[in-house]
Protein backbone atom coordinates (compact mmCIF):
# COMPACT_ATOMS: atom_id res chain seq x y z
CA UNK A 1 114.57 67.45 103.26
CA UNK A 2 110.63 69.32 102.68
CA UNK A 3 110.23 72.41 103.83
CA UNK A 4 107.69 75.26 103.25
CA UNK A 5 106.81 75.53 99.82
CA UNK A 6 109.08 78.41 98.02
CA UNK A 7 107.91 81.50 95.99
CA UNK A 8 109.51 82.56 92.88
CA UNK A 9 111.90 84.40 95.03
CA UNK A 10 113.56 81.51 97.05
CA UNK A 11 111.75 82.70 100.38
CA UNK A 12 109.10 80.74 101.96
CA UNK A 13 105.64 80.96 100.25
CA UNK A 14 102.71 82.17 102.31
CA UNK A 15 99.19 80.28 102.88
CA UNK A 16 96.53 82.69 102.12
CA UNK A 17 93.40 82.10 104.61
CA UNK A 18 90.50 82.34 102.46
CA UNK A 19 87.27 83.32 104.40
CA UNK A 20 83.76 82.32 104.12
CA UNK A 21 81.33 84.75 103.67
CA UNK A 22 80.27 83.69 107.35
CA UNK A 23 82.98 84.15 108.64
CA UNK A 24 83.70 87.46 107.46
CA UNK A 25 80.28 89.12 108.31
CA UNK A 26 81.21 87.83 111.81
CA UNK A 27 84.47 89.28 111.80
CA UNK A 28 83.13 92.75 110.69
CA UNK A 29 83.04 94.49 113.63
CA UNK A 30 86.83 93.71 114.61
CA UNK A 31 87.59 94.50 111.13
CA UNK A 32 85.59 98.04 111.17
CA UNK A 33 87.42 98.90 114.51
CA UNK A 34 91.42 98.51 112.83
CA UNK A 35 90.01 99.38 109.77
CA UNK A 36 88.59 103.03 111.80
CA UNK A 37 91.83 102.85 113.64
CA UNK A 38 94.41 102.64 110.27
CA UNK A 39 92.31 105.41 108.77
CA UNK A 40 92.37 107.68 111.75
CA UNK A 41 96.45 106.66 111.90
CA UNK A 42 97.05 107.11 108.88
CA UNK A 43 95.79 110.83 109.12
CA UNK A 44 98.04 111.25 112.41
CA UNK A 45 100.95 110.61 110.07
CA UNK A 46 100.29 112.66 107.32
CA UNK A 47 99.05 115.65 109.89
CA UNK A 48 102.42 114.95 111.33
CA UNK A 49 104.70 115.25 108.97
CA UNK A 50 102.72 118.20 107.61
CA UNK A 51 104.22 119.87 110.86
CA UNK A 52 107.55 118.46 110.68
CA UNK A 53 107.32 120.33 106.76
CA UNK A 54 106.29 123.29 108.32
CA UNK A 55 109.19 123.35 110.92
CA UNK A 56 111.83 122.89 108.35
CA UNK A 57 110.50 125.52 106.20
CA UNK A 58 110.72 128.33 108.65
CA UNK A 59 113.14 131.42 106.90
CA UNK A 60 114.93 132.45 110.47
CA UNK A 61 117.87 130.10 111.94
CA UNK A 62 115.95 127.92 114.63
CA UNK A 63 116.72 128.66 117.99
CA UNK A 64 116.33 126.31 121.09
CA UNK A 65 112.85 126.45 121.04
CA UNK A 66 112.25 125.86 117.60
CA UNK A 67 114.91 123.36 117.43
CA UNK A 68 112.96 121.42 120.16
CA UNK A 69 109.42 121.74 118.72
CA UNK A 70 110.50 120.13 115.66
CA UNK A 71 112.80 117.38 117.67
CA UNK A 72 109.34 116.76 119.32
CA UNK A 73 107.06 116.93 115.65
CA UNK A 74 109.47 114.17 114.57
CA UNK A 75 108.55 112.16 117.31
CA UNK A 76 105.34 112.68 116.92
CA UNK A 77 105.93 111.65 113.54
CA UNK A 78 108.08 108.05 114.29
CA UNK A 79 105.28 107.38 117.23
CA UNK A 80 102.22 107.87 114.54
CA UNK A 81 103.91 105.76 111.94
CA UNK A 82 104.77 103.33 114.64
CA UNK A 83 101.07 103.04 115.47
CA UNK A 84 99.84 103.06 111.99
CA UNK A 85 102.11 100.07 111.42
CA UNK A 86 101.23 98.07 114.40
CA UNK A 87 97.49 98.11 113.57
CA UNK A 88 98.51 97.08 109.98
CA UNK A 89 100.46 94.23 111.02
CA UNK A 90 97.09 93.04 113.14
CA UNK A 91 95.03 93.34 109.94
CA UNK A 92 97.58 91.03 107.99
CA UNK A 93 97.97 88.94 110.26
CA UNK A 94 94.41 88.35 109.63
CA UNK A 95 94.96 87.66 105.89
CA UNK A 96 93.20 91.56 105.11
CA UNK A 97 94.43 93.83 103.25
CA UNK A 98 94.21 97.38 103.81
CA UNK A 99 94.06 98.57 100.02
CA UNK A 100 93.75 102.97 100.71
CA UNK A 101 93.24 103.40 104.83
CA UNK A 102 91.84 106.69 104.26
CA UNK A 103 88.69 105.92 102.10
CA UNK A 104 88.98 102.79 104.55
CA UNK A 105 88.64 100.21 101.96
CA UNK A 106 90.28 96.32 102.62
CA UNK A 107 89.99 92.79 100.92
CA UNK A 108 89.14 89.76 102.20
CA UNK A 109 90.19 86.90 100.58
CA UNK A 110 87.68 83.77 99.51
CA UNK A 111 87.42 81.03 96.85
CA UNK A 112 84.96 81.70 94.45
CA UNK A 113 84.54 78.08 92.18
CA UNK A 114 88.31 77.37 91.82
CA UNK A 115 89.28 81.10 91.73
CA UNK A 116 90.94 84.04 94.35
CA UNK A 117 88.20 86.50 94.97
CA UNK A 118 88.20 89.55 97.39
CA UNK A 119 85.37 90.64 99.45
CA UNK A 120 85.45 94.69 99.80
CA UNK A 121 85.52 95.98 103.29
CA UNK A 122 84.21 99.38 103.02
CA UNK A 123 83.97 101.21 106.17
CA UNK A 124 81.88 104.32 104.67
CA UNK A 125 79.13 101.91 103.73
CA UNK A 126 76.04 100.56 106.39
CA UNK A 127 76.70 97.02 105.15
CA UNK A 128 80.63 96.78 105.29
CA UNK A 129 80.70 93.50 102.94
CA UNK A 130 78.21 95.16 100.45
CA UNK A 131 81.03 94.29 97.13
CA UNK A 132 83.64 91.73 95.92
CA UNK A 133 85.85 91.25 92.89
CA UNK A 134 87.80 88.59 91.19
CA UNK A 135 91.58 88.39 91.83
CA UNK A 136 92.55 89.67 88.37
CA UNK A 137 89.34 92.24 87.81
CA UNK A 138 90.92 95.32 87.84
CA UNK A 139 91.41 97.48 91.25
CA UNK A 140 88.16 99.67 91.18
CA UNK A 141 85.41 97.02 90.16
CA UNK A 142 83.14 96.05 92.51
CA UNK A 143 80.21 93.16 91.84
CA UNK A 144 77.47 93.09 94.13
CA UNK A 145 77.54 90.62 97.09
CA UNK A 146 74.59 88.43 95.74
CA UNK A 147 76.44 87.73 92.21
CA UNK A 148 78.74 85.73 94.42
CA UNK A 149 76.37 84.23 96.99
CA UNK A 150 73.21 84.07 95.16
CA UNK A 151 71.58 81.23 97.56
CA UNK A 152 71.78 83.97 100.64
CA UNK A 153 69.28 85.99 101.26
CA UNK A 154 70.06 90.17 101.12
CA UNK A 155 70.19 92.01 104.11
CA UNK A 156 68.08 95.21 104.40
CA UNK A 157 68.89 98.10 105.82
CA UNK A 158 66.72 100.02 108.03
């Protein structure tokens, strides 16, 4: 009986979309809006456990109203996280990585030769495909986007 291939672990072993460099300029504006959205979730989360922190830390026994505002905060809380989550499911499902939603960069996976390589999503930057990186270059190094696709030519911007 064939099935999916396995992983190392015994479950089923994902196939990784790679992306051409094509396709993920084209992409780029769906990916800036999740991207935009994670970041500004992911700050909803921390601002709301921030409060929950605050709540609990209070000296006096809570009464009824503070015993409801932080019932509510932790809602708050759950719903936030829920969001965050659902937006980071979209982006996966997507085959992109969110690597730190706050500084709002991702990776897009491509071949480069026979090799993984990541393109970096940076939403901070005018041209949001501007870097990539091998799979195993360490996290933080970024080659320019021309290295990789020397044949195209470089977009200006105004």
């Amino acid at each position: 009986m064939k099935g999916k291939p396995k992983n190392r672990r015994g479950r089923p072993a994902k196939i990784l979309r790679l992306w051409t460099h094509t396709e993920a300029e084209k992409a780029l504006p769906y990916v800036r809006s999740i991207i935009g959205s994670l970041r500004e979730q992911w700050l909803d989360v921390h601002r709301a456990k921030q409060h929950v922190r605050r709540l609990d830390r209070k000296p006096c026994r809570p009464d009824r109203a503070a015993l409801l505002d932080r019932a509510e905060a932790s809602q708050e809380s759950e719903l936030a996280i829920d969001r965050f989550d659902e937006s980071l499911r979209e982006l996966m499902a997507l085959d992109i990585y969110c690597v730190e939603p706050v500084e709002g960069l991702a990776l897009i996976p491509f071949r480069k030769g026979d090799e993984l390589a990541w393109f970096v999503f940076d939403l901070f930057t005018p041209e949001a495909l501007k870097t990539w990186r091998m799979h195993n270059d360490p996290m933080e190094t970024r080659r320019p986007l021309a290295e990789a696709f020397p044949d195209e030519p470089e977009k200006r911007v105004a």
